[in-house]
Protein backbone atom coordinates (compact mmCIF):
# COMPACT_ATOMS: atom_id res chain seq x y z
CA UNK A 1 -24.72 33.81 24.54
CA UNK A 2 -27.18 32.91 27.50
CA UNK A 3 -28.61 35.77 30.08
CA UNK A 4 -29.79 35.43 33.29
CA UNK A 5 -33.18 37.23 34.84
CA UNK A 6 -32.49 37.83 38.53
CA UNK A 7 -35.57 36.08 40.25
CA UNK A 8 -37.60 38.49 43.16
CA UNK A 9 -39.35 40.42 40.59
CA UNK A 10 -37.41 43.88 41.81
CA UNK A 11 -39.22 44.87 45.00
CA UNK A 12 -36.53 45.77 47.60
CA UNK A 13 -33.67 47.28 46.89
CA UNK A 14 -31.40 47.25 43.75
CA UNK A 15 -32.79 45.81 40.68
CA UNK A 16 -29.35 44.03 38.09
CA UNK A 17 -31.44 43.78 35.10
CA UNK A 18 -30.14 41.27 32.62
CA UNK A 19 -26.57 39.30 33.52
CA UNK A 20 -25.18 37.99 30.25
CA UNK A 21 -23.12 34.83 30.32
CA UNK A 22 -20.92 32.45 28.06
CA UNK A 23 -22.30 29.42 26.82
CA UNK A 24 -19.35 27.30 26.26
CA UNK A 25 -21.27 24.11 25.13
CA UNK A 26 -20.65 25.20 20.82
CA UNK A 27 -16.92 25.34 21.83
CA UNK A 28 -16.59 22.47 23.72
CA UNK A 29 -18.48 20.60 20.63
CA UNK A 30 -15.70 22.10 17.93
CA UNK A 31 -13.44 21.31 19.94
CA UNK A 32 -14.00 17.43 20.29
CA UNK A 33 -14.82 17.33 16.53
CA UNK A 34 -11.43 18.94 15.63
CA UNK A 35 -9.20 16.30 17.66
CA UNK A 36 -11.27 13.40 16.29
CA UNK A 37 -10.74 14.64 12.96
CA UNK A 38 -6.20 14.99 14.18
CA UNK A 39 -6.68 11.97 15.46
CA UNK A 40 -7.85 10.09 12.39
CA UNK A 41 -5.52 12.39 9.88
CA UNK A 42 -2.26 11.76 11.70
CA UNK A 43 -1.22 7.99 11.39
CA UNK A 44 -2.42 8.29 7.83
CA UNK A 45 0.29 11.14 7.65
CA UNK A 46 3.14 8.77 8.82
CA UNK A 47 2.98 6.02 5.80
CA UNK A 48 5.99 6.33 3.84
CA UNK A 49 6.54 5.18 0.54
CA UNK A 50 10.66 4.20 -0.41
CA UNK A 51 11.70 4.62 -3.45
CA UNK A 52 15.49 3.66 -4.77
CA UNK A 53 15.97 5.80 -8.29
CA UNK A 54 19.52 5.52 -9.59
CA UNK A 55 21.62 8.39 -9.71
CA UNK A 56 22.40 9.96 -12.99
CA UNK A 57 26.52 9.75 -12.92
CA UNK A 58 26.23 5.82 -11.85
CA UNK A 59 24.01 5.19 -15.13
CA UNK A 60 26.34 6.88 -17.23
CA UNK A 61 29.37 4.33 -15.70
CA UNK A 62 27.49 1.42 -16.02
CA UNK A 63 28.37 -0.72 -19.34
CA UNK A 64 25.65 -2.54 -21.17
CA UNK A 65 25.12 -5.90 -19.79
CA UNK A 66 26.44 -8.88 -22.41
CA UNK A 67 24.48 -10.29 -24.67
CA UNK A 68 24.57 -13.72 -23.25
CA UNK A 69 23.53 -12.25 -19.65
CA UNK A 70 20.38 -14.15 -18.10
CA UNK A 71 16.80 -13.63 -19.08
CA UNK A 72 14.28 -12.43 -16.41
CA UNK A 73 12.73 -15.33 -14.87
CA UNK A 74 8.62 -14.57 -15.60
CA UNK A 75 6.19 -16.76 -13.88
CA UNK A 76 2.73 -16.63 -15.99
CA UNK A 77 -0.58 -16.91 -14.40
CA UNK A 78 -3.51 -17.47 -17.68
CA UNK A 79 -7.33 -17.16 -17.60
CA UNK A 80 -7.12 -21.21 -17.13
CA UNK A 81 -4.95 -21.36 -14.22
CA UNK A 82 -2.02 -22.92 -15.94
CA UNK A 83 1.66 -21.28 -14.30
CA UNK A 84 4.36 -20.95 -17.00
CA UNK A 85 7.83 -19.81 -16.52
CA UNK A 86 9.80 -18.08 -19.17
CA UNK A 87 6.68 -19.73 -21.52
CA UNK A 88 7.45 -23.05 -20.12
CA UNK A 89 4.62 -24.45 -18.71
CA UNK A 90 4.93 -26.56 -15.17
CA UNK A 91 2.46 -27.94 -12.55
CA UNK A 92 2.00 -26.29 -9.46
CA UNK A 93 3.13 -29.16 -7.36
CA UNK A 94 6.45 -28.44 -9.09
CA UNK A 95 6.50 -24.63 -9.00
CA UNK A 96 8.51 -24.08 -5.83
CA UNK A 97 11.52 -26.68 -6.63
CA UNK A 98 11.68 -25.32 -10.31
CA UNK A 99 12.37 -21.93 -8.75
CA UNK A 100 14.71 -22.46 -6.12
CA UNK A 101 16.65 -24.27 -9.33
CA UNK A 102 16.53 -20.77 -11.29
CA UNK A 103 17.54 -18.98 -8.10
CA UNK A 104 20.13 -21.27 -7.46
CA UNK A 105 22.04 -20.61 -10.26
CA UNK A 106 21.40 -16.65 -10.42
CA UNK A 107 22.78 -13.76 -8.66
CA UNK A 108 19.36 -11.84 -8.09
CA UNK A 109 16.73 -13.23 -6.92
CA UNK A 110 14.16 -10.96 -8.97
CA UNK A 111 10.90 -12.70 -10.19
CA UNK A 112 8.12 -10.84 -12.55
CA UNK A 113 4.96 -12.08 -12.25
CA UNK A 114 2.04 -11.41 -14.82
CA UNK A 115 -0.95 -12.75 -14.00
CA UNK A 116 -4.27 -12.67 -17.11
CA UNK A 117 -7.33 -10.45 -16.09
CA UNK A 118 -9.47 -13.08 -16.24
CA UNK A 119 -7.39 -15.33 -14.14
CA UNK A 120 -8.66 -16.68 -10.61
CA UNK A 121 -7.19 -14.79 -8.09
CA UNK A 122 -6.62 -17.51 -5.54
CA UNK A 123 -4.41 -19.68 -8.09
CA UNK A 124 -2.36 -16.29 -8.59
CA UNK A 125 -1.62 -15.81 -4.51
CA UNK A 126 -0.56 -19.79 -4.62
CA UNK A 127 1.69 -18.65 -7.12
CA UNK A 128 3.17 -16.13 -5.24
CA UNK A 129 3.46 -17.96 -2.35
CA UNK A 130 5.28 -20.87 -4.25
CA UNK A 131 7.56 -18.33 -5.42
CA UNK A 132 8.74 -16.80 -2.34
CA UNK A 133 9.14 -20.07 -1.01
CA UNK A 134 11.29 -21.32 -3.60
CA UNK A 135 13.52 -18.41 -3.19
CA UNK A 136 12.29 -15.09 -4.63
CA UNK A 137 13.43 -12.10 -2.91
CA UNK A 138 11.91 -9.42 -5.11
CA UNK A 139 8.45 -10.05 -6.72
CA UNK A 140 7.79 -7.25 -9.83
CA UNK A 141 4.17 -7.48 -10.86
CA UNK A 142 4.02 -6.67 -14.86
CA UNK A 143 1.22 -4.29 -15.10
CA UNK A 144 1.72 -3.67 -18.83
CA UNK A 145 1.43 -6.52 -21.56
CA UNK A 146 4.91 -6.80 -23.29
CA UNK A 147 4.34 -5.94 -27.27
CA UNK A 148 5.20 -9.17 -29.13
């Protein structure tokens, strides 16, 4: 809170004394810092995240698929770069037509990909890439080694 000393030193007439008066400069400050801080929460509020569980009376109508029903299609990234799918290994020039073949002949067009840690990174995008392109709609990303 600021005051104000009226100026003439009180010779002639009426003296005020002290006039107190709002600073508003703290509030204004708060203020600005609050709707920076709003405006830097709020799109982060707005990313959703979809998620398709199935219901528990459609799992219990469901029959078990045959025994003779396809394999997941796995394309395998190693530490050496070499793509394998299903354990098969195949060049990368040859990735994306060897897919669209699987797909072709499949009703889902679901590919897992597992990639090694020690893997290079940029031959595991390439991979991905090929895949989309030869047909995969849905790429699942194993993030636990299968026990063998």
């Amino acid at each position: 809170m600021g005051m104000s000393v009226p100026q003439g030193g009180g010779s002639g007439g009426k003296t005020r004394g002290v006039a107190p008066s709002m600073n508003v400069t703290p509030l204004v400050d708060v203020v600005l810092v609050l709707l920076i801080i709003f405006m830097v929460v709020t799109p982060l509020l707005a990313k959703q995240l979809w998620l398709n569980l199935p219901k528990k009376d459609d799992t219990a109508k469901l029959a078990p698929p045959p025994i003779d029903a396809d394999k997941p299609v796995v394309l395998t990234v190693d530490q050496r770069g070499v793509l394998r799918i299903n354990q098969a290994e195949v060049q990368r020039g040859e990735l994306k037509e060897r897919l669209a073949r699987i797909f072709a002949a499949r009703s889902d067009n679901v590919l897992y990909f597992d990639a090694d840690d020690e893997a290079v990174y940029a031959v595991a995008v390439e991979a991905m890439d090929a895949a989309r392109m030869g047909g995969a709609k849905t790429i699942a990303v194993l993030t636990e080694k299968p026990a063998r």
